[in-house]
Protein backbone atom coordinates (compact mmCIF):
# COMPACT_ATOMS: atom_id res chain seq x y z
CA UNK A 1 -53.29 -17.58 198.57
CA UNK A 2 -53.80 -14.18 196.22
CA UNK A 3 -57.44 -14.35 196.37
CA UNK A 4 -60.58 -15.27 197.69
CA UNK A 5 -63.91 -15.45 197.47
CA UNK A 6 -66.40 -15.89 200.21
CA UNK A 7 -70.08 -16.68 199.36
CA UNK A 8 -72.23 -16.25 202.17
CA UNK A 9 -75.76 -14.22 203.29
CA UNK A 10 -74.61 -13.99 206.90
CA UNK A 11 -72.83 -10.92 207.85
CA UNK A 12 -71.33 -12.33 210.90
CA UNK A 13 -69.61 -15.26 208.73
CA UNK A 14 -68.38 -12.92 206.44
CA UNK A 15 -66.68 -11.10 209.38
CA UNK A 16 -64.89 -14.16 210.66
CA UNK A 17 -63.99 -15.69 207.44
CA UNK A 18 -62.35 -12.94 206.63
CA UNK A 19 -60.61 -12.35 209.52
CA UNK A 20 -59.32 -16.35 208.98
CA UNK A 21 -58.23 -15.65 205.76
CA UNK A 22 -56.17 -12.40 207.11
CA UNK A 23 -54.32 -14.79 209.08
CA UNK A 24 -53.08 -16.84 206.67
CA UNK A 25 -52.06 -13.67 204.49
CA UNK A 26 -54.81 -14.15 201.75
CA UNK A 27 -54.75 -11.02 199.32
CA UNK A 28 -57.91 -9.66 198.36
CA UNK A 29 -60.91 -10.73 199.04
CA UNK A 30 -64.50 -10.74 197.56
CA UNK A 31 -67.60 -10.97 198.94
CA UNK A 32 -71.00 -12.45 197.36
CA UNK A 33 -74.18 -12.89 198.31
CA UNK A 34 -75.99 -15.54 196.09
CA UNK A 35 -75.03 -18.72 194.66
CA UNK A 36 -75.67 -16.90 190.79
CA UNK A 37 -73.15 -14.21 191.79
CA UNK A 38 -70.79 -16.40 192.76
CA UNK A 39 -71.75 -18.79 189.59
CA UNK A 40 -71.15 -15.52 187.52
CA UNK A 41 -67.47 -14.25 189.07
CA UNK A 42 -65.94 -17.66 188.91
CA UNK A 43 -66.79 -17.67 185.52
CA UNK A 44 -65.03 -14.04 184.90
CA UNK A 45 -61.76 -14.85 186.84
CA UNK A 46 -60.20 -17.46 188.80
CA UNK A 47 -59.86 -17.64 193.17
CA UNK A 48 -57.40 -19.59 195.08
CA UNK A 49 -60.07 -20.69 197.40
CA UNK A 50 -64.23 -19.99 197.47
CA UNK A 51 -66.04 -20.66 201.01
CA UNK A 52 -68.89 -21.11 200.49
CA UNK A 53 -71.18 -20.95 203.62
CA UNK A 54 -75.03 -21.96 203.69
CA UNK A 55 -77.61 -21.74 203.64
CA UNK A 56 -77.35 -19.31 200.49
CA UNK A 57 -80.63 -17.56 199.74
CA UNK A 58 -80.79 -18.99 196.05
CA UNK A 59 -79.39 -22.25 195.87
CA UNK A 60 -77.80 -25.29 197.36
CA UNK A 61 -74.72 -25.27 198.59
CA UNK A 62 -74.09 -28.26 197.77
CA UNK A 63 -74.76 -27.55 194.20
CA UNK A 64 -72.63 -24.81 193.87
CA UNK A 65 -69.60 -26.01 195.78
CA UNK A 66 -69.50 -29.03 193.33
CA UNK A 67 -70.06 -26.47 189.79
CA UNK A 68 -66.77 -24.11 191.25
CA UNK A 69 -65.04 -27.16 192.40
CA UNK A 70 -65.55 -28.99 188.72
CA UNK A 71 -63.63 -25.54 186.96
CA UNK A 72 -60.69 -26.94 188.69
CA UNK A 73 -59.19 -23.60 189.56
CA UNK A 74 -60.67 -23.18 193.35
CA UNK A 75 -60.41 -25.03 196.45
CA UNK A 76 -63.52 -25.09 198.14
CA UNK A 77 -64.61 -24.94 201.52
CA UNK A 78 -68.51 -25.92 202.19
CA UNK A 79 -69.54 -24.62 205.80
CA UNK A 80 -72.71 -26.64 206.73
CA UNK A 81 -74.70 -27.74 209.73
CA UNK A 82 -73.34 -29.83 211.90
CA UNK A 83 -76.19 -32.49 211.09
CA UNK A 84 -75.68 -32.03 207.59
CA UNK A 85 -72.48 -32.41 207.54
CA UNK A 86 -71.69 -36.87 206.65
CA UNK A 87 -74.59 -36.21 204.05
CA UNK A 88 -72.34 -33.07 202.63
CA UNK A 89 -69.48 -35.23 203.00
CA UNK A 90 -70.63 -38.00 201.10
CA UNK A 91 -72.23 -36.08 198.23
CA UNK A 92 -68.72 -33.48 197.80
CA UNK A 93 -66.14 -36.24 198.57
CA UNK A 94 -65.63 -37.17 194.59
CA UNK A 95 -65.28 -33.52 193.71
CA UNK A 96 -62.53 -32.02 195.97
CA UNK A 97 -64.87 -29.74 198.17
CA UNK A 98 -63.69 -30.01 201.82
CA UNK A 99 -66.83 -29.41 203.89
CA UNK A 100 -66.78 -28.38 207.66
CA UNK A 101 -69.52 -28.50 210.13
CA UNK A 102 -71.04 -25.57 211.84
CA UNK A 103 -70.12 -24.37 214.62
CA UNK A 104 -66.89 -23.64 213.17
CA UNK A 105 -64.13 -23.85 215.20
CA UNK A 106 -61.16 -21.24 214.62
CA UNK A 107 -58.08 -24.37 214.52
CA UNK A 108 -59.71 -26.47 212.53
CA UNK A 109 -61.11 -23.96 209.89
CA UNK A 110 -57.52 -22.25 209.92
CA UNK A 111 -56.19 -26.11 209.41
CA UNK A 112 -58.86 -26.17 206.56
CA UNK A 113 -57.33 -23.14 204.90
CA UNK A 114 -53.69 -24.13 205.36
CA UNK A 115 -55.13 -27.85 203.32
CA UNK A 116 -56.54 -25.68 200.69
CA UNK A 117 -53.78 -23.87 200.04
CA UNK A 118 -51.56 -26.53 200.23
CA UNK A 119 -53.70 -28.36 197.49
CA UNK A 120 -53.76 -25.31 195.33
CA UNK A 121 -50.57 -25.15 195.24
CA UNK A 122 -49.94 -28.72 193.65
CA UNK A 123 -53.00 -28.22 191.77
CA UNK A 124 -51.18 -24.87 190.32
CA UNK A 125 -48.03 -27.11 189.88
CA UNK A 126 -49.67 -29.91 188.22
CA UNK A 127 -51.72 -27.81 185.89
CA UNK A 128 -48.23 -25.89 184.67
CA UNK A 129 -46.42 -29.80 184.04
CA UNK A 130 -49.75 -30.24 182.18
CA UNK A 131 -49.62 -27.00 179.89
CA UNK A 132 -45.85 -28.22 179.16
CA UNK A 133 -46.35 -31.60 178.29
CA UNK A 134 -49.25 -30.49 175.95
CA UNK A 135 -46.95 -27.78 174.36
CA UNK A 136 -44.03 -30.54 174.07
CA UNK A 137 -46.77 -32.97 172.26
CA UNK A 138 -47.97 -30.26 170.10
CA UNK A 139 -44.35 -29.87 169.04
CA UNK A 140 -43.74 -33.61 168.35
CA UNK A 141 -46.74 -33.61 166.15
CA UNK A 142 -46.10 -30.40 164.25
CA UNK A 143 -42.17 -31.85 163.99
CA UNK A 144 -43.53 -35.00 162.85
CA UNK A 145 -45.51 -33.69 159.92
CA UNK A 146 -42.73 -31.80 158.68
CA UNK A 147 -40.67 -34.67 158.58
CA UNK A 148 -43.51 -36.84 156.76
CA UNK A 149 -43.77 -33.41 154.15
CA UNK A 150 -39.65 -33.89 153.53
CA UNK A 151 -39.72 -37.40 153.36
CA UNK A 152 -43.15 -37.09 150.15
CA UNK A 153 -41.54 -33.80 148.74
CA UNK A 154 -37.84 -34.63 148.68
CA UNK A 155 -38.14 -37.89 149.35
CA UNK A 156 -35.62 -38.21 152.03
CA UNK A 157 -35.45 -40.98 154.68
CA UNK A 158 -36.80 -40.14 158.66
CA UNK A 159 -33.00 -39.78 159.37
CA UNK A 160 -32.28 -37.67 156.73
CA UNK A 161 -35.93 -35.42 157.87
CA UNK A 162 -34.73 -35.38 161.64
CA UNK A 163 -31.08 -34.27 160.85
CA UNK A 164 -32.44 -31.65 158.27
CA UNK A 165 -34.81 -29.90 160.91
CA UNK A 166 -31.70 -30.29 164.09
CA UNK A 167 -29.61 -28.97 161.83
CA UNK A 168 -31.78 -26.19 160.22
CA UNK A 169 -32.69 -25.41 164.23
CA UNK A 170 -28.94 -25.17 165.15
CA UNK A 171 -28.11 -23.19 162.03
CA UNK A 172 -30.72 -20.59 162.62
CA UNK A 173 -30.64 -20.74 166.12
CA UNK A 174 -34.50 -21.40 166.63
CA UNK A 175 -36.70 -24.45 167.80
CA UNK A 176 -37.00 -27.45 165.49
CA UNK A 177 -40.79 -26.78 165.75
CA UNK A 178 -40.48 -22.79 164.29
CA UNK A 179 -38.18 -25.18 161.88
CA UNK A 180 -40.89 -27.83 161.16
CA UNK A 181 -43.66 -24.78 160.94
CA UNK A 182 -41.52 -23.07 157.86
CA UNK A 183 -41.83 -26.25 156.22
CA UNK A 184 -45.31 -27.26 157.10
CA UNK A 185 -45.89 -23.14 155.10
CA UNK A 186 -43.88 -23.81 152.47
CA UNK A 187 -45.28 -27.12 151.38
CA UNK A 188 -49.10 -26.76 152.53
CA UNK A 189 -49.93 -24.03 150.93
């Protein structure tokens, strides 16, 4: 993990947590006091993981853990009272937020950590194939309205469109869609 951000009014939590995250070689690592900061720096910059540990002085936990954990950018840890912990469960368990009961013991919360990364890392993976196959549909689409341009300008068949781009592409040495964009300039404006 490269960052961190703890949430927490208690001193002595914010001691241990961040002696846990130490241990699993977590870069740096902020520290906030109030649900509304913590509301405010996730939406200025992203953290591998947010603990969040209650009672905050402004808000549910609750509440908060499930607003970070809906950004889809954090892991997040909810550290709750032991007898609020099935009711945390149950309300969190939709939205990704791995809650653990007070007292917190050091395996399991360093077991907790080594989960959240783990899931941040296919998150991080999953969100890259994403970007991709958005940028390869983009493409297809931009492609494809270059060929439909050729085939009402110079009336050429979809074959003759295709080859025309791939060839253009290979010829200049560029992407059929840097190809398709000349076109789309050319002829839409």
């Amino acid at each position: 993990m490269e960052n961190a951000l703890i949430v927490s009014s208690s001193e002595k939590s914010v001691a241990f947590f961040t002696e846990m995250l130490n241990a699993v070689s977590c870069g740096a690592v902020a520290v906030l006091k109030t649900g509304a900061e913590a509301r405010r720096a996730v939406s200025e910059r992203e953290f591998d993981v947010v603990i969040v540990y209650v009672p905050l002085p402004d808000e549910s936990g609750e509440s908060l853990s499930r607003h970070i954990a809906s950004k889809e950018t954090s892991q997040v840890i909810l550290v709750v009272k032991s007898e609020y912990f099935d009711k945390m469960c149950e309300a969190t368990e939709n939205t990704g937020v791995l809650v653990v009961a007070r007292p917190v013991d050091r395996t399991v919360f360093r077991s907790s950590l080594r989960l959240a990364k783990s899931a941040q890392g296919r998150l991080r993976k999953l969100r890259s194939e994403n970007g991709e196959l958005k940028r390869k549909i983009e493409d297809i689409k931009t492609i494809d309205r270059a060929k439909h341009i050729l085939i009402s300008y110079l009336k050429m068949s979809e074959g003759e469109a295709h080859r025309f781009i791939e060839k253009q592409a290979m010829d200049l040495r560029t992407t059929r869609r840097s190809v398709a964009e000349g076109i789309l300039r050319t002829y839409e404006s």
